[in-house]
Protein backbone atom coordinates (compact mmCIF):
# COMPACT_ATOMS: atom_id res chain seq x y z
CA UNK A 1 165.95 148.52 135.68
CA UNK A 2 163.48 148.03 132.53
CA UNK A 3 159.63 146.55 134.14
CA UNK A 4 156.41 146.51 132.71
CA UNK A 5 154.50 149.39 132.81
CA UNK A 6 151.49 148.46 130.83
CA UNK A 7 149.35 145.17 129.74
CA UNK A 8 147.06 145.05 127.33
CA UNK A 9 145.22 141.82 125.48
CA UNK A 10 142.86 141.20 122.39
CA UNK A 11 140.74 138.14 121.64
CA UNK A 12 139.08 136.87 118.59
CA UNK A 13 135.42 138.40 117.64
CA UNK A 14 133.75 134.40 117.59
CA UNK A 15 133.32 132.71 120.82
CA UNK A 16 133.61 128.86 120.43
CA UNK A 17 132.67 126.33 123.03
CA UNK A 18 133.44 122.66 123.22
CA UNK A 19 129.80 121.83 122.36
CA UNK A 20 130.85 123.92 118.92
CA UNK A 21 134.33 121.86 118.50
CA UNK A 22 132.61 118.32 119.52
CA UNK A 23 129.66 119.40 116.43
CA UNK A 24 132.46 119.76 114.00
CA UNK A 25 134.71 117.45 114.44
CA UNK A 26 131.80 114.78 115.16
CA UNK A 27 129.95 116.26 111.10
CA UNK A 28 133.57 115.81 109.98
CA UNK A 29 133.60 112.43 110.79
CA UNK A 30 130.52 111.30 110.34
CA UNK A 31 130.88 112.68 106.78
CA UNK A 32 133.75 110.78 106.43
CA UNK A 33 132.25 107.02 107.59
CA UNK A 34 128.97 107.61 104.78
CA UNK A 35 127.06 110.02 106.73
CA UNK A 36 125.41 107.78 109.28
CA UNK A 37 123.36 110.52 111.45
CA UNK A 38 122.99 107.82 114.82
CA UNK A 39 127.03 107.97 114.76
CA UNK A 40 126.51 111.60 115.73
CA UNK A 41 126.11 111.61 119.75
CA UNK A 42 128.96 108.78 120.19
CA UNK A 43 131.56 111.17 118.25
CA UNK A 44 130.02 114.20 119.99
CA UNK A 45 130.94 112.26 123.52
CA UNK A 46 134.39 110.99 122.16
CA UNK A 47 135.60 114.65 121.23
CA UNK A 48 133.88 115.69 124.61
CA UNK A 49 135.69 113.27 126.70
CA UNK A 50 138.93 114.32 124.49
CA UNK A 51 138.64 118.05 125.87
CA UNK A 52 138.02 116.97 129.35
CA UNK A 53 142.25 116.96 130.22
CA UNK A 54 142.85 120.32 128.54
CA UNK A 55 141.28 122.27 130.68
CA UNK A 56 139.31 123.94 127.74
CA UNK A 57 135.88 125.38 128.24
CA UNK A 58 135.82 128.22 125.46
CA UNK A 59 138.15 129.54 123.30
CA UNK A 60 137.84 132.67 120.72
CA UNK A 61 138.60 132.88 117.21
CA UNK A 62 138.98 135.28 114.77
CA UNK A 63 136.52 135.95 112.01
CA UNK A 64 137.16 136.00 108.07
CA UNK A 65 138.23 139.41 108.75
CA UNK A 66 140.49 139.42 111.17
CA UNK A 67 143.99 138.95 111.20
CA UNK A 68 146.75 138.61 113.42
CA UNK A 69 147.89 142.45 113.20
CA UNK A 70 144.40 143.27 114.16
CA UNK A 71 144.82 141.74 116.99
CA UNK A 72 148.58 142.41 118.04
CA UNK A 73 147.17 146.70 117.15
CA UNK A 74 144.54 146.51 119.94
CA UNK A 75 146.57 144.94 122.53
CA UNK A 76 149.19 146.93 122.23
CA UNK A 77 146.49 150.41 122.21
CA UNK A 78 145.26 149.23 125.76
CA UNK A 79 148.56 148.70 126.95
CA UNK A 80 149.59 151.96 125.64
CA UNK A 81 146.65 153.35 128.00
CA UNK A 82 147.81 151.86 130.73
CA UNK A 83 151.08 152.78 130.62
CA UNK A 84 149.98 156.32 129.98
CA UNK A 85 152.19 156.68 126.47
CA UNK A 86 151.18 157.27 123.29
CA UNK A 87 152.46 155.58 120.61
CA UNK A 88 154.57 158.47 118.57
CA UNK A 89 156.43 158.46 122.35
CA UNK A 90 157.66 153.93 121.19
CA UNK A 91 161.05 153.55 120.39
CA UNK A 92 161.07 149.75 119.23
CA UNK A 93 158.70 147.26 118.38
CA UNK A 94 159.20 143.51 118.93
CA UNK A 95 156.33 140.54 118.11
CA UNK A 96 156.52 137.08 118.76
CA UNK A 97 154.18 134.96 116.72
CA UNK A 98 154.27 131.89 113.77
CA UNK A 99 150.96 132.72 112.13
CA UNK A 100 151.96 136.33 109.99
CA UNK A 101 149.54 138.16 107.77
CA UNK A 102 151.34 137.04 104.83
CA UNK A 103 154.40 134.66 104.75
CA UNK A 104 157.51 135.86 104.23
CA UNK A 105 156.18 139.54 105.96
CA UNK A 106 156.82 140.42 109.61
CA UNK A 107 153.83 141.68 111.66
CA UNK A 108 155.92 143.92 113.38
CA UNK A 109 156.10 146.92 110.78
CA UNK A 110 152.41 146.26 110.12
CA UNK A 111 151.35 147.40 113.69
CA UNK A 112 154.26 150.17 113.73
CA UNK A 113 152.26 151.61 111.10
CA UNK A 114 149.28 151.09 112.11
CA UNK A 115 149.81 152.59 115.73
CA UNK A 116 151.02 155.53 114.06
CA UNK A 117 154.37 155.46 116.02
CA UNK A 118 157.20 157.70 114.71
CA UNK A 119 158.52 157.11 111.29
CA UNK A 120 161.81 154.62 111.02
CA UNK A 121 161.49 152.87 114.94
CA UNK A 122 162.79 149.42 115.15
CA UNK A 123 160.23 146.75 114.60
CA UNK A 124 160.89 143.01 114.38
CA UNK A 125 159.35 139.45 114.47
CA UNK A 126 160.40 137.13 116.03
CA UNK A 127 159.56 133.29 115.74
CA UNK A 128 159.92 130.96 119.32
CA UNK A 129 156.73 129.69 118.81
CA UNK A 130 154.39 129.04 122.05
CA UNK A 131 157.70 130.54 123.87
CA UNK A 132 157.75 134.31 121.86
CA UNK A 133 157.01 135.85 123.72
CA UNK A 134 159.94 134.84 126.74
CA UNK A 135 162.10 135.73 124.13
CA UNK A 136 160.55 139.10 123.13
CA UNK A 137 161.01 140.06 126.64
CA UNK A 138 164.64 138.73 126.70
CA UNK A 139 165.34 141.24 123.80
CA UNK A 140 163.86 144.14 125.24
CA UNK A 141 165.39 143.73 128.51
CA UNK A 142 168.88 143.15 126.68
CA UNK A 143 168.23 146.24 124.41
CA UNK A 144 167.00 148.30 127.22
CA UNK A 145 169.95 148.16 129.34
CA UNK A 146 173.00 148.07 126.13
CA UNK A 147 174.78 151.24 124.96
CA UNK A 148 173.45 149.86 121.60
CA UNK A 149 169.43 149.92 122.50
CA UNK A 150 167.30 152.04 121.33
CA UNK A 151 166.03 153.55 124.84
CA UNK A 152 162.61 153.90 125.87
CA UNK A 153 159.48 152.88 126.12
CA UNK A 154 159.37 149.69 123.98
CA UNK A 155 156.34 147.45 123.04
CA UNK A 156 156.38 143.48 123.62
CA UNK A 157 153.82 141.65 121.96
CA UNK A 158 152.54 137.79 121.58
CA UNK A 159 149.94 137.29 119.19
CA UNK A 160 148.38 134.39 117.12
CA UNK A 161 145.69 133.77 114.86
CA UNK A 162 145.74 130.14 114.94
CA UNK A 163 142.46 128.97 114.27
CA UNK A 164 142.89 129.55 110.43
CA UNK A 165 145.40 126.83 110.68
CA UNK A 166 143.55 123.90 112.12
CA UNK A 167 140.99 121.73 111.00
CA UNK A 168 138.30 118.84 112.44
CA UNK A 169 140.55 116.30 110.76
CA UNK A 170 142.62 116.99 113.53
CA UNK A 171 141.02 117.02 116.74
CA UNK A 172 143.38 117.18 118.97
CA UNK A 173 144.47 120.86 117.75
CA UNK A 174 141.04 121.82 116.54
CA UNK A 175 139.85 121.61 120.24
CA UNK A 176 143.08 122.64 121.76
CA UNK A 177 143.88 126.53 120.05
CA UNK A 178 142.66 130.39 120.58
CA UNK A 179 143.30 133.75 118.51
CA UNK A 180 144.60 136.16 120.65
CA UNK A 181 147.46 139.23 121.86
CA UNK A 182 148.77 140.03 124.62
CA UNK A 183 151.12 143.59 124.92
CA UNK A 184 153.49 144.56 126.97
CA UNK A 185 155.13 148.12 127.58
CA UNK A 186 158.47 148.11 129.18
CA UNK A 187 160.86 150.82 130.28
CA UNK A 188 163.14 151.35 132.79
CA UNK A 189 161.71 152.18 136.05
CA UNK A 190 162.70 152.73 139.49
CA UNK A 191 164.41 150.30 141.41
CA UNK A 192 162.18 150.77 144.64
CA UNK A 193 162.55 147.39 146.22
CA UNK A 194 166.26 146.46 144.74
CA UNK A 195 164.68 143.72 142.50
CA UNK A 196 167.57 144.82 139.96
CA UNK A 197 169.83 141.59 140.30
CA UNK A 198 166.24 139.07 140.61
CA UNK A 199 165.52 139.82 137.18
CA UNK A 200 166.68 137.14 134.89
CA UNK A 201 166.14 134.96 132.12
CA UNK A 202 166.91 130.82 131.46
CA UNK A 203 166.37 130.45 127.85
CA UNK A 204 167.00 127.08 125.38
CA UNK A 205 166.51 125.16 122.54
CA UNK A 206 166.13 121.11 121.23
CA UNK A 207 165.61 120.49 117.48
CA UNK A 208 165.69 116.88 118.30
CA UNK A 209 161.72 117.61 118.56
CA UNK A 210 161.68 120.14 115.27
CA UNK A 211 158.84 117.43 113.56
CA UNK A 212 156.29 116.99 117.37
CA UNK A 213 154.76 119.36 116.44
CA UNK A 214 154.50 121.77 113.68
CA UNK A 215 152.40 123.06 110.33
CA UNK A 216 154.37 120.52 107.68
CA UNK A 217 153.27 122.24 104.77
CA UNK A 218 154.08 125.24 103.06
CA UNK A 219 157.69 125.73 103.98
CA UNK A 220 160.90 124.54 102.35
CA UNK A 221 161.07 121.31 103.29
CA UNK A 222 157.21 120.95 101.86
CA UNK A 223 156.36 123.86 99.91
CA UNK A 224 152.87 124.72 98.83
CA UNK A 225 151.32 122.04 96.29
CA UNK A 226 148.16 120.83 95.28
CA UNK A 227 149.38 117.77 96.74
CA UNK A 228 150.52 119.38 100.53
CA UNK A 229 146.61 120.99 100.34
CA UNK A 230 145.31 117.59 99.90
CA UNK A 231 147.07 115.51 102.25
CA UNK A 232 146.01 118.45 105.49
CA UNK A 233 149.85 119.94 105.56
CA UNK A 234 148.94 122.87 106.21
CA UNK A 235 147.19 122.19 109.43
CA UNK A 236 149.04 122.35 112.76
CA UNK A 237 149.77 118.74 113.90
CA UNK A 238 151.30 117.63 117.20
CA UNK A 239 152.74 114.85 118.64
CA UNK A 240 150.30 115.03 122.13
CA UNK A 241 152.50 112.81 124.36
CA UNK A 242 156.06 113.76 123.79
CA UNK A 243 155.14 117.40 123.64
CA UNK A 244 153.12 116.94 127.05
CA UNK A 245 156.16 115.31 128.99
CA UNK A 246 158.88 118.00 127.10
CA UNK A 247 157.04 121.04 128.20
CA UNK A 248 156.98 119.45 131.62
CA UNK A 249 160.06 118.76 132.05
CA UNK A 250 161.57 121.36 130.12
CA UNK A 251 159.28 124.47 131.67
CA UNK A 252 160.32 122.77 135.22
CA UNK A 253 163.99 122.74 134.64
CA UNK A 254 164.40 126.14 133.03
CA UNK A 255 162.17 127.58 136.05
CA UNK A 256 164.56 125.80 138.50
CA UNK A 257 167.12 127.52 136.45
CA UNK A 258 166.36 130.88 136.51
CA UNK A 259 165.56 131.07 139.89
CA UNK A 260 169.02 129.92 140.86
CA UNK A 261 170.25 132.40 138.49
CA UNK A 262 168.28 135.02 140.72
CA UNK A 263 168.98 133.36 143.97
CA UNK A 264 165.19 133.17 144.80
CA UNK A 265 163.01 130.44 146.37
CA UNK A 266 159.71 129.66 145.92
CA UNK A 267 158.06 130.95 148.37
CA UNK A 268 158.98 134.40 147.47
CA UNK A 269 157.12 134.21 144.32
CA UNK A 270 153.88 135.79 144.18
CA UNK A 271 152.72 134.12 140.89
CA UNK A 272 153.21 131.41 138.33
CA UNK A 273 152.43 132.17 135.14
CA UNK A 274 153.11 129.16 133.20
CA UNK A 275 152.29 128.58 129.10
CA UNK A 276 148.54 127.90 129.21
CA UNK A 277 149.58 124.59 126.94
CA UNK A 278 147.07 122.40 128.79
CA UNK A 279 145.66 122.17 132.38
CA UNK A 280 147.17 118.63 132.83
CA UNK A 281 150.56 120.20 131.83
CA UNK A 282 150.45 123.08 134.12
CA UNK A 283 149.62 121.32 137.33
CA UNK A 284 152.22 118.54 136.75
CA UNK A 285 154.71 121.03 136.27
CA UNK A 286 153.71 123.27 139.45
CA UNK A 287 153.90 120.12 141.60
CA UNK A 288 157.33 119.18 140.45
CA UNK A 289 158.02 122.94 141.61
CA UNK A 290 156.37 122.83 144.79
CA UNK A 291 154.52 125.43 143.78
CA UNK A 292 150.84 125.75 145.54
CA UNK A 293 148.13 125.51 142.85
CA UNK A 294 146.93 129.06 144.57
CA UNK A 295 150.57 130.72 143.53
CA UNK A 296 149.85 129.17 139.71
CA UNK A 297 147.69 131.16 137.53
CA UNK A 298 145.44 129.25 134.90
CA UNK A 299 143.70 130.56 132.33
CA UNK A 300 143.30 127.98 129.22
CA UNK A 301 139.66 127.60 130.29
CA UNK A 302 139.03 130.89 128.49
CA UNK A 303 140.89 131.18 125.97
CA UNK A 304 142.65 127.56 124.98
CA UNK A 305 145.39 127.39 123.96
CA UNK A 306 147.19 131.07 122.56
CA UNK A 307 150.86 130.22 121.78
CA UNK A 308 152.45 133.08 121.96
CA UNK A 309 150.21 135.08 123.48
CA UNK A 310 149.54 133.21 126.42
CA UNK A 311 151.36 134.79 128.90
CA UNK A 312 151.01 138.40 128.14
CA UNK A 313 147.10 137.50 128.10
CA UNK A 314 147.54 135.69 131.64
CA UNK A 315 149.17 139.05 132.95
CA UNK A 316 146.66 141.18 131.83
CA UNK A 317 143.64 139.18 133.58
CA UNK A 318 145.67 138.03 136.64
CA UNK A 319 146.45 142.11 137.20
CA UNK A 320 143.05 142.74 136.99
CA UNK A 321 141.73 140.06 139.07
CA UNK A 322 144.08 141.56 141.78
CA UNK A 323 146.17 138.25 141.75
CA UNK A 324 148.99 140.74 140.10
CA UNK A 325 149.98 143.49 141.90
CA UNK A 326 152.86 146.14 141.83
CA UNK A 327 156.33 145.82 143.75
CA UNK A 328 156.64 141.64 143.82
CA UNK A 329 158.21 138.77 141.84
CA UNK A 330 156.87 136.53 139.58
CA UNK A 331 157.95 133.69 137.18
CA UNK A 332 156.83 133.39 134.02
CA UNK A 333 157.49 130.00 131.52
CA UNK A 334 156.74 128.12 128.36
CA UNK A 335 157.70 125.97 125.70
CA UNK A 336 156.98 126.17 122.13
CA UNK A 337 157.63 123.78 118.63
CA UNK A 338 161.17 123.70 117.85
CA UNK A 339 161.55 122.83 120.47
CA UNK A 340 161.84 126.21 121.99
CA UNK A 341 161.77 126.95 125.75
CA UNK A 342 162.27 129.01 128.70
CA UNK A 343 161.88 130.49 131.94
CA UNK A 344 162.18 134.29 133.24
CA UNK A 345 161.47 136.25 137.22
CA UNK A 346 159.82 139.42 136.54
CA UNK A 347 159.59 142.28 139.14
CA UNK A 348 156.43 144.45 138.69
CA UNK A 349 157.49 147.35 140.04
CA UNK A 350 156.36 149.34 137.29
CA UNK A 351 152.80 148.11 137.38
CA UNK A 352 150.28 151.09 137.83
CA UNK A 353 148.45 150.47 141.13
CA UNK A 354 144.92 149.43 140.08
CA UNK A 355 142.38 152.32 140.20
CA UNK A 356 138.51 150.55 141.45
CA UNK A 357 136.62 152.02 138.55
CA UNK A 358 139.27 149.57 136.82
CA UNK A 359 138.41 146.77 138.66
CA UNK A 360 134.67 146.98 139.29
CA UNK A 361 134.52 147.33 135.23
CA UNK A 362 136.41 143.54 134.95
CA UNK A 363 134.67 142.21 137.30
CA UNK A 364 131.41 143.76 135.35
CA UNK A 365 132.57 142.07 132.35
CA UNK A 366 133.36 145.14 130.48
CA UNK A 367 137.21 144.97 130.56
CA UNK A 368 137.45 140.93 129.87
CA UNK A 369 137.47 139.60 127.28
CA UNK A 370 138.77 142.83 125.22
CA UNK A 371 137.37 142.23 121.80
């Protein structure tokens, strides 16, 4: 059956706190109103008290340099370590992100080249927003198992660099967002605890929601203009309440779903990994699951808000934490703009068994965050 056999993340080089998101969004405003410096500490406090919900303590972003296939390379070199493959020994690529290099380019064929892999392999975008990454997975799994596939191993990857598309004028995304990857190596493994049939997916779609939230500018419906620059289209904007109650709902439903589908119950899931959207969003969502807050793994207090990378991230520091561990189940959702959304059980038994040089160096600080 195809499992993961290797996780590896990547964060953004500049470390941002609240304090740092509350000072610019609090200038921004302030410049805005005529510059009156004893405004200052009241917006400070208002942004402050904005954060509180999210769950956010830090977050890291990329520097001018830095891109998203910088990011998406690294991850996908530690993962490769892990695994114990190099990456001539990849037969497919597949990257789930919205913020490319360049428009109109996929990310994909930038890290196949830049890993060095062998000439020709398979390598693909593909755009589900916050949810990519779900659907990365989906495809590998699929093209694992068909006559059609290209075999393996094959790499998964989420990655973002979204912090070049917000802005203080919008506070509620400035505050909310991270640059990061997460990578995942998958291959077929053995079937050692007859998880075969468990393993499942419960993907879907609404483009009822396609405007809640979403970068409005430089697309077809609004292409690039003097006029799109002007107005802030080119900043991610969301619709906070209707996107709060949809992923909800919708990441509760599809992981009802899919663990019908693999005729499991709660209680024999070792771990939760849901989107790291917002705290507020994950705990609602856990409760309508049953699902002990101890059995749900949270990290937006790190990193913020990742999109697609969020999951892959959470599996890399909840394996070494020791809060993922080889031969279980776990179930993994997410929703992203679209709206895009889904839920998939994962079996780990292809996790490596983690060594305690590996774990004394996380818990030393030298393995997390991976910069």
């Amino acid at each position: 059956m195809p499992g993961i056999i290797g996780i590896g993340k990547s964060v953004g080089r500049k470390l941002v706190t609240n304090h740092d998101i509350a000072e610019a969004v609090a200038q921004y405003r302030n410049e805005s109103r005529g510059r009156n410096p004893d405004l200052l500490p009241r917006l400070r406090n208002s942004v402050l008290k904005m954060l509180g919900p999210i769950g956010t303590d830090t977050r890291y972003w990329a520097d001018e340099e830095q891109c998203t296939s910088d990011l998406a390379t690294e991850a996908s070199l530690e993962a490769l370590r892990m695994a114990e493959k190099s990456p001539r020994e990849i037969t497919s690529i597949t990257l789930a992100t919205m913020s490319q290099d360049y428009l109109g380019v996929p990310v994909a064929p930038v890290v196949q080249y830049r890993l060095e892999t062998k000439n020709g392999i398979p390598a693909k975008d593909i755009q589900a927003a916050c949810a990519g990454t779900l659907y990365a997975l989906h495809d590998v799994f699929k093209d694992l198992t068909s006559q059609f596939g290209s075999g393996g191993p094959q790499l998964a990857i989420g990655a973002e660099v979204l912090s070049k598309h917000i802005h203080p004028s919008h506070p509620d995304t400035y505050g909310l967002f991270g640059d990061a990857a997460g990578a995942l190596v998958i291959d077929m493994v053995e079937d050692r605890q007859g998880d075969a049939s468990k393993v499942q997916f419960h993907l879907g779609a609404d483009g009822q929601f396609q405007t809640d939230l979403l970068i409005p500018g430089g697309g077809t419906k609004h292409p690039t203009s003097m006029q799109t620059v002007e107005d802030g289209m080119h900043c991610l904007q969301m619709n906070g309440p209707i996107i709060e109650a949809q992923a909800i709902r919708r990441m509760a439903e599809s992981t009802e779903a899919v663990l019908k589908k693999a005729n499991l119950k709660p209680g024999e899931i070792s771990l939760f990994i849901p989107h790291q959207a917002n705290k507020e969003i994950i705990i609602k969502t856990a409760k309508l699951l049953n699902f002990p807050i101890e059995r749900v793994y949270i990290n937006i207090n790190r990193y913020g808000n990742t999109s697609a990378a969020t999951i892959p991230l959470a599996m890399h520091d909840a394996y070494y934490e020791g809060r993922l561990n080889p031969d279980e189940m776990i179930v993994v959702a997410s929703l992203g703009a679209g709206l895009v959304f889904g839920a998939a059980t994962l079996s780990t038994t292809g996790l490596p068994k983690r060594s305690t040089v590996s774990k004394l160096r996380f818990r030393l600080g030298s393995a997390f965050p991976s910069r």
